[in-house]
Protein backbone atom coordinates (compact mmCIF):
# COMPACT_ATOMS: atom_id res chain seq x y z
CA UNK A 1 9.15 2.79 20.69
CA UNK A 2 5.93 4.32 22.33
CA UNK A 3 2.77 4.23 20.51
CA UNK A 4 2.46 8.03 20.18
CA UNK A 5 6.15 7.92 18.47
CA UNK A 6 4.63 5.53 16.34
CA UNK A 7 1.69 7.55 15.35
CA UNK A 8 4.12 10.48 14.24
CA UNK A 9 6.22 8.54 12.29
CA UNK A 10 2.84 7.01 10.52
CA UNK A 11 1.71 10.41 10.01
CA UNK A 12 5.22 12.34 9.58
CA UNK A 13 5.31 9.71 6.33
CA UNK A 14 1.73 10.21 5.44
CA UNK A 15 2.25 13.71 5.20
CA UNK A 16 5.57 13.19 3.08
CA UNK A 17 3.23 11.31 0.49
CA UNK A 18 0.62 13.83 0.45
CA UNK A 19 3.52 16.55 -0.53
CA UNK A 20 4.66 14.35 -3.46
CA UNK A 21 7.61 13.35 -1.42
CA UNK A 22 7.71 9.40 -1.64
CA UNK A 23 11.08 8.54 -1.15
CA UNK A 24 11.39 10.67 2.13
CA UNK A 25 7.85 9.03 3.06
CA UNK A 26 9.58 5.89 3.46
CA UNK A 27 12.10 6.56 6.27
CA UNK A 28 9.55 7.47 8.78
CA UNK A 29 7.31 4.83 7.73
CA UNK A 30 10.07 2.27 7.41
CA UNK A 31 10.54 2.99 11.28
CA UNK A 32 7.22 2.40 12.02
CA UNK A 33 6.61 -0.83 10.70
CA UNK A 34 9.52 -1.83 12.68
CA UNK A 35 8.10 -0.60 15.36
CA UNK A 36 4.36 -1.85 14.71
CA UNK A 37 4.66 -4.38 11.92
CA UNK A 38 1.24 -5.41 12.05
CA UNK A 39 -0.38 -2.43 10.96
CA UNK A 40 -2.17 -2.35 8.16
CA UNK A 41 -2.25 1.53 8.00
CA UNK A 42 1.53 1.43 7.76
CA UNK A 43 2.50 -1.04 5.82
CA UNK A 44 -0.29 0.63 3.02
CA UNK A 45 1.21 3.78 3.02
CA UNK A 46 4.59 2.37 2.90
CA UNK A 47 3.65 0.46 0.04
CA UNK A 48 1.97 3.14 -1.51
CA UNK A 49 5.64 4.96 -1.59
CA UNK A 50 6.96 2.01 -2.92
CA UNK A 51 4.89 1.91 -5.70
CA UNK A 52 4.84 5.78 -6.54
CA UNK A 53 9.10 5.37 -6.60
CA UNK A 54 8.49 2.26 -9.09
CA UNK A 55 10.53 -0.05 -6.43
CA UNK A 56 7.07 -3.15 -7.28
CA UNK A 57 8.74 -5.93 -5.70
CA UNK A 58 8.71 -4.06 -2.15
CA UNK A 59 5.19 -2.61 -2.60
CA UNK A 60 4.46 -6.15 -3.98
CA UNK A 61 5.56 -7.64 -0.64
CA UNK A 62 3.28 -4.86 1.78
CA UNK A 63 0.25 -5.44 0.05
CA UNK A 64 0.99 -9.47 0.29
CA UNK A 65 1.52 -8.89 4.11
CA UNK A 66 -1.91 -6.77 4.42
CA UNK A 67 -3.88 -9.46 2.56
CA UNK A 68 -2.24 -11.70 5.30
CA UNK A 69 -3.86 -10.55 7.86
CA UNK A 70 -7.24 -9.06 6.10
CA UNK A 71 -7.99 -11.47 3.04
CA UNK A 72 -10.99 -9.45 2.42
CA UNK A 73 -9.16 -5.89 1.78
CA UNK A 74 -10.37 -4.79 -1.46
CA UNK A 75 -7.98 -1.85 -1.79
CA UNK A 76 -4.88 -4.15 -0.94
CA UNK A 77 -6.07 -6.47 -3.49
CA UNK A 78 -6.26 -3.74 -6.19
CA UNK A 79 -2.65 -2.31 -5.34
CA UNK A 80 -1.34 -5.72 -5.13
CA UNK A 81 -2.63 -6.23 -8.85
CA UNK A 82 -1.10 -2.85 -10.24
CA UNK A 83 1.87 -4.06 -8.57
CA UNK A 84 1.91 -7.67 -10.20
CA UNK A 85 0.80 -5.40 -13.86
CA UNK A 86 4.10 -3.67 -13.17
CA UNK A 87 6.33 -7.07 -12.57
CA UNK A 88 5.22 -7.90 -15.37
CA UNK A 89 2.61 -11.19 -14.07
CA UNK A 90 -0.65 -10.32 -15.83
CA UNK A 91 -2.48 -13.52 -15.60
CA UNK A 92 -1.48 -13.18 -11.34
CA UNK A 93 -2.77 -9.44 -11.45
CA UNK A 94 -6.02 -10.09 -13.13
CA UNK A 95 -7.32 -12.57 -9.88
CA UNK A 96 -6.69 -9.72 -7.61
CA UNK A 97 -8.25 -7.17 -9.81
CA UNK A 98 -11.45 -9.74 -10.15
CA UNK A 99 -10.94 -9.85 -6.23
CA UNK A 100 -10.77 -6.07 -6.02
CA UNK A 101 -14.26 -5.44 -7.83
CA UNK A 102 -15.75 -8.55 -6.10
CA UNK A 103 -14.93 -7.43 -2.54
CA UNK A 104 -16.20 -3.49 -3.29
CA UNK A 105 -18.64 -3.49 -5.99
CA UNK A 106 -19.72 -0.02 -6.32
CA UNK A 107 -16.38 0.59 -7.19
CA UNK A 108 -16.17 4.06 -4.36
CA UNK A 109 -12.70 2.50 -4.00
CA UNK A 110 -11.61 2.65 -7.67
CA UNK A 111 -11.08 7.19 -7.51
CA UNK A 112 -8.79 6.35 -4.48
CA UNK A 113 -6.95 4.02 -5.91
CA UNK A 114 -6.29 5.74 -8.91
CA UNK A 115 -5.12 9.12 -6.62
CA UNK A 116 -2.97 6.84 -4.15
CA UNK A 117 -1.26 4.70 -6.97
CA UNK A 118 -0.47 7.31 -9.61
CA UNK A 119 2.95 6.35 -11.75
């Protein structure tokens, strides 16, 4: 798949989210991490669909993937800790959250988070 295919796919399922739409987010998005399955931008949004359709283990696993490649990503560490809250592994959740606040301080992350996570 072209890049520019790629980049409406990303943004067909961004768009999807933004309209409340979460479980048709993930087909487009789905398709693009296939097709670029390194990209952060991607696999965050896909997880954010995840997590908005309550399906934690999968959203679990995209924010693992980000924090892969970008151990310092203080957003991925937050969403990976309201995904470990919803499995149920408090004690696992709070080192990410502690992460989270570490890595961004100021906390200009924490009204996003709260608007991209909502359950």
């Amino acid at each position: 798949m072209s890049e520019p295919d790629t980049y409406a796919l990303f943004q067909e399922g961004r768009r999807r989210l933004q309209e409340g739409m979460p479980a048709q987010a993930t087909v487009p998005l789905e398709q693009a991490r296939r097709a670029e399955p390194g990209k952060a931008s991607i696999r965050e949004a896909l997880g954010i669909a995840y997590f908005r359709l309550g399906r934690w283990p999968e959203a679990e696993a995209e924010f693992r993937t980000i924090l892969e490649v970008t151990p310092v990503d203080a957003y991925a560490h937050y969403a990976l800790a309201r995904c470990l809250d919803k499995l149920g592994r408090p004690d696992e959740a709070t080192g990410h959250y502690k992460l989270s606040r570490f890595l961004e301080p100021d906390e200009t992350g924490a009204p996003r988070a709260v608007d991209d996570l909502r359950d």
